[in-house]
N, C-alpha and C. Protein backbone atom coordinates (compact mmCIF):
# COMPACT_ATOMS: atom_id res chain seq x y z
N UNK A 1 51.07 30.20 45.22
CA UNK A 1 50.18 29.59 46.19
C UNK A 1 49.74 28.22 45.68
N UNK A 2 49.73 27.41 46.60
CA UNK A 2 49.40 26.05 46.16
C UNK A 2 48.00 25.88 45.39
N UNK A 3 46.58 27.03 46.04
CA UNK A 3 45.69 26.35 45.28
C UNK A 3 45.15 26.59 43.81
N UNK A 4 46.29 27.29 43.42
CA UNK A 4 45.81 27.75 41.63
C UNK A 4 47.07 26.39 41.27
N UNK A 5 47.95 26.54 41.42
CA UNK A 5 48.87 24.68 40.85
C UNK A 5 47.92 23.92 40.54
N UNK A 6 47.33 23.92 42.19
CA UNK A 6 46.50 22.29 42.34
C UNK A 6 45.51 22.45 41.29
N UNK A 7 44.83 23.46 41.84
CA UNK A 7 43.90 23.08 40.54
C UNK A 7 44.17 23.18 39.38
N UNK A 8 44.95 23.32 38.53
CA UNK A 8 45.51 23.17 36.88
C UNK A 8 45.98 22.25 37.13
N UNK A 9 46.96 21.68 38.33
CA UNK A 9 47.54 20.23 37.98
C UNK A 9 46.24 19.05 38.05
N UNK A 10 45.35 18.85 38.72
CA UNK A 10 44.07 18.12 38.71
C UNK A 10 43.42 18.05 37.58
N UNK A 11 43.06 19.49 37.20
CA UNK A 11 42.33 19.29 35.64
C UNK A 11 43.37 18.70 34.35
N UNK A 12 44.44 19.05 34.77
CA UNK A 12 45.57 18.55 33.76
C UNK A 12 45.57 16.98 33.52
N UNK A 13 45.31 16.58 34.85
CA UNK A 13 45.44 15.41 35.08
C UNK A 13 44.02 14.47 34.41
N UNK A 14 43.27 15.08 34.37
CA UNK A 14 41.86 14.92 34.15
C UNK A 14 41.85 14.82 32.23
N UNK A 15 42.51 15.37 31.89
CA UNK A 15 42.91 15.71 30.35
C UNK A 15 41.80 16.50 30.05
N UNK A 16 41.44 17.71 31.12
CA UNK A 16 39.93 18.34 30.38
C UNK A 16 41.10 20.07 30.34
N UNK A 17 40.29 20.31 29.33
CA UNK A 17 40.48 21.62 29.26
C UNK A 17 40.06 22.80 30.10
N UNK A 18 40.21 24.12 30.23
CA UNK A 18 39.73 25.20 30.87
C UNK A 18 37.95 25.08 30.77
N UNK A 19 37.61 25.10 29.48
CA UNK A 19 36.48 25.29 28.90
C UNK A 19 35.95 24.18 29.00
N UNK A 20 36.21 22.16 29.65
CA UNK A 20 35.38 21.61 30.02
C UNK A 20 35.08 22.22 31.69
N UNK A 21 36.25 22.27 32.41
CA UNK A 21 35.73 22.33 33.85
C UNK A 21 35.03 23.47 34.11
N UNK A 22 34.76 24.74 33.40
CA UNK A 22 33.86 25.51 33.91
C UNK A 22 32.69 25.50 33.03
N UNK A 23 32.34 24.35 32.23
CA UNK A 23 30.88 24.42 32.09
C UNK A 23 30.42 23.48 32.85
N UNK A 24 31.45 22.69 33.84
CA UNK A 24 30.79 21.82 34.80
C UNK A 24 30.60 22.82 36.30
N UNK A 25 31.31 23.71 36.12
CA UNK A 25 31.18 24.99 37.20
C UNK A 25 30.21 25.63 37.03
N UNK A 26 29.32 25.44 35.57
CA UNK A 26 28.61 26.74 35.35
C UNK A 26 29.48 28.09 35.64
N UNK A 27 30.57 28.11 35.17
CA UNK A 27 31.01 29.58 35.47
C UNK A 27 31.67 29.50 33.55
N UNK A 28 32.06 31.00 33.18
CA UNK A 28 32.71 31.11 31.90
C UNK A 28 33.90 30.53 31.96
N UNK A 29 35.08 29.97 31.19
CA UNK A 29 36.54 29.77 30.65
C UNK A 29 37.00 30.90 31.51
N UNK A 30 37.46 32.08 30.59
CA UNK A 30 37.61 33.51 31.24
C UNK A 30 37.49 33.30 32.83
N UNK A 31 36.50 33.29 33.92
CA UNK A 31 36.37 32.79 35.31
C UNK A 31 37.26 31.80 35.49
N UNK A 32 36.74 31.28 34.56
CA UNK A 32 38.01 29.60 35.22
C UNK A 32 39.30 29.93 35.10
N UNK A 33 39.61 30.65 34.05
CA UNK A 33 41.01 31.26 34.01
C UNK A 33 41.53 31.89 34.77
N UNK A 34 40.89 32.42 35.81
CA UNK A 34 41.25 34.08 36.46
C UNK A 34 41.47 32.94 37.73
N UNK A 35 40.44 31.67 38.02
CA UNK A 35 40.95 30.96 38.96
C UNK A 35 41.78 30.56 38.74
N UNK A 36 42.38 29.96 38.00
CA UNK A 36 43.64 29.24 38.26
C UNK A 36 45.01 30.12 38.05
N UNK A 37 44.90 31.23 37.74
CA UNK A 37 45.67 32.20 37.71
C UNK A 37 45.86 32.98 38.88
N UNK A 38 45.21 32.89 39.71
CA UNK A 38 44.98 33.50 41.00
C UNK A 38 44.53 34.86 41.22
N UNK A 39 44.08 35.63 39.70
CA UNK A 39 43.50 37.03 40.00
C UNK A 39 41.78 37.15 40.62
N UNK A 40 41.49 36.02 40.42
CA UNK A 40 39.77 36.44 41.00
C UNK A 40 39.97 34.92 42.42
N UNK A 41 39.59 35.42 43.32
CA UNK A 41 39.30 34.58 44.39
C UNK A 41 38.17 33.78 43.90
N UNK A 42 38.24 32.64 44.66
CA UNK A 42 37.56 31.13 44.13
C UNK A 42 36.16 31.17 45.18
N UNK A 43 34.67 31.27 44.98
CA UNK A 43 34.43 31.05 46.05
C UNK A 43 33.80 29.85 46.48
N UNK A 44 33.36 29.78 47.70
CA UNK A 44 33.38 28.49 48.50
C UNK A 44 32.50 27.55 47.95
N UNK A 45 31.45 28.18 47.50
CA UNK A 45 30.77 26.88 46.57
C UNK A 45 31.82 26.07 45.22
N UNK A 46 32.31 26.98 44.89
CA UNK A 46 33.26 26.32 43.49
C UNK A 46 33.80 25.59 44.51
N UNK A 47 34.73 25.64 45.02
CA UNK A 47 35.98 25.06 46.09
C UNK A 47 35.25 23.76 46.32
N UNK A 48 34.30 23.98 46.82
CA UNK A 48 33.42 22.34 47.20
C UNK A 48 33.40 21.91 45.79
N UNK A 49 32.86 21.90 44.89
CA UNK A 49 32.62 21.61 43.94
C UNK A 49 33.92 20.91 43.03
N UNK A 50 34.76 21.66 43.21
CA UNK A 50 35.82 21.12 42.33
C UNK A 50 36.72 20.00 43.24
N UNK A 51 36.78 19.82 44.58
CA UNK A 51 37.12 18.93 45.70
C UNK A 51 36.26 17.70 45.57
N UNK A 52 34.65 17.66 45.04
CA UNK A 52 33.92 16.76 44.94
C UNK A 52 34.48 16.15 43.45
N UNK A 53 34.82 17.04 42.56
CA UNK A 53 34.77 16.19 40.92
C UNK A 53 36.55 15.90 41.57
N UNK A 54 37.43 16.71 42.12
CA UNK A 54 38.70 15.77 41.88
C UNK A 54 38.54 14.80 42.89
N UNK A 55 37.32 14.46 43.70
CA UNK A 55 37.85 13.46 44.92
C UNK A 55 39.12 13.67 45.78
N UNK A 56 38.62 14.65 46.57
CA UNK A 56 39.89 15.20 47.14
C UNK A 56 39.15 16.26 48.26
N UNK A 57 40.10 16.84 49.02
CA UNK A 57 39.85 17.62 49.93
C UNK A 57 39.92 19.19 49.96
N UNK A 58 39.13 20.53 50.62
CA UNK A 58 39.48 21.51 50.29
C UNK A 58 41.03 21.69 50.89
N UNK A 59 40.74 21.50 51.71
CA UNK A 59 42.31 21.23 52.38
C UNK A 59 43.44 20.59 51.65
N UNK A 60 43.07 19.91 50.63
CA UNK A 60 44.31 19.37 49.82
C UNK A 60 44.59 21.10 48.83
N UNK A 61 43.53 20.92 48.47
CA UNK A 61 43.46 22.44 47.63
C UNK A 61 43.93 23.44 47.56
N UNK A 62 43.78 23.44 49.17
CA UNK A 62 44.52 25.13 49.39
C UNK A 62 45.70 24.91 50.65
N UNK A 63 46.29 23.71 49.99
CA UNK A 63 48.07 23.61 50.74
C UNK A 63 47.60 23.47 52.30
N UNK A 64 46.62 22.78 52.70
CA UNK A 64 46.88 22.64 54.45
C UNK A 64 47.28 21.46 54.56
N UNK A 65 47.45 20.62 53.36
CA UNK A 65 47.71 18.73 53.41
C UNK A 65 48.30 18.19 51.90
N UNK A 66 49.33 17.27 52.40
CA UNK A 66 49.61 16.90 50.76
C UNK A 66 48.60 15.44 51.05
N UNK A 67 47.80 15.11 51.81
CA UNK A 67 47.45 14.02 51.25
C UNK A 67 46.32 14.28 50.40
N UNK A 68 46.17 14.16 49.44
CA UNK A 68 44.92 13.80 48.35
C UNK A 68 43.82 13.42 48.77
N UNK A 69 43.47 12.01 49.50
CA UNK A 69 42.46 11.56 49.28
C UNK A 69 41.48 12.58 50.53
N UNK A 70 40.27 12.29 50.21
CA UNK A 70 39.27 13.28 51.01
C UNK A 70 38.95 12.56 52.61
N UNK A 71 38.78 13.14 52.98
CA UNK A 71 37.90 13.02 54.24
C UNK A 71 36.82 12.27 53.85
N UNK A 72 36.47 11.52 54.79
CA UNK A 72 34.88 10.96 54.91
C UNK A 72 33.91 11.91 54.90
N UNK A 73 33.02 11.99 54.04
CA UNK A 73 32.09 13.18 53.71
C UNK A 73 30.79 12.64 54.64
N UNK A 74 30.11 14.05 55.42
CA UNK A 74 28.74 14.30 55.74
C UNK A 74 27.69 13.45 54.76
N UNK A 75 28.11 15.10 53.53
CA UNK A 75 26.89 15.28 52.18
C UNK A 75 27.74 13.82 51.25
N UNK A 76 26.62 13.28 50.33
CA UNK A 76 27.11 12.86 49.08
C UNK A 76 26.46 13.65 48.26
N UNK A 77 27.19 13.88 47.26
CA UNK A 77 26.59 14.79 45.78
C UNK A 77 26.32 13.36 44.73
């Protein structure tokens, strides 16, 4: 499924490890692992969250678009 790739290819890209992006998740390594592995479902607050730090869309995320860049946002964080 595209959105466990995407997200390891993003953080990859990022040069951060498992264990930086989920203390920016507040969630454990272990969690972050199981996300990008695809055994624990992601939920919708992370999904926003990790769409806001890659600058990008949930929709890029979870394979409805190859384009990258985001939508014009409502919220700013």
């Amino acid at each position: 499924m595209f959105l466990y790739s995407r997200i390891r290819n993003l953080r990859e890209d990022e040069d951060m490890s498992q264990t930086e992006i989920a203390k920016l998740l507040n969630v454990s390594q272990a969690t972050y692992s199981r996300y990008e592995s695809g055994t624990l479902d992601i939920p919708s607050q992370i999904l926003i969250k990790l769409a806001i730090f890659h600058n990008t869309s949930i929709d890029y995320l979870l394979g409805l678009t190859d384009e990258i860049r985001p939508y014009k946002r409502k919220i700013q964080f």
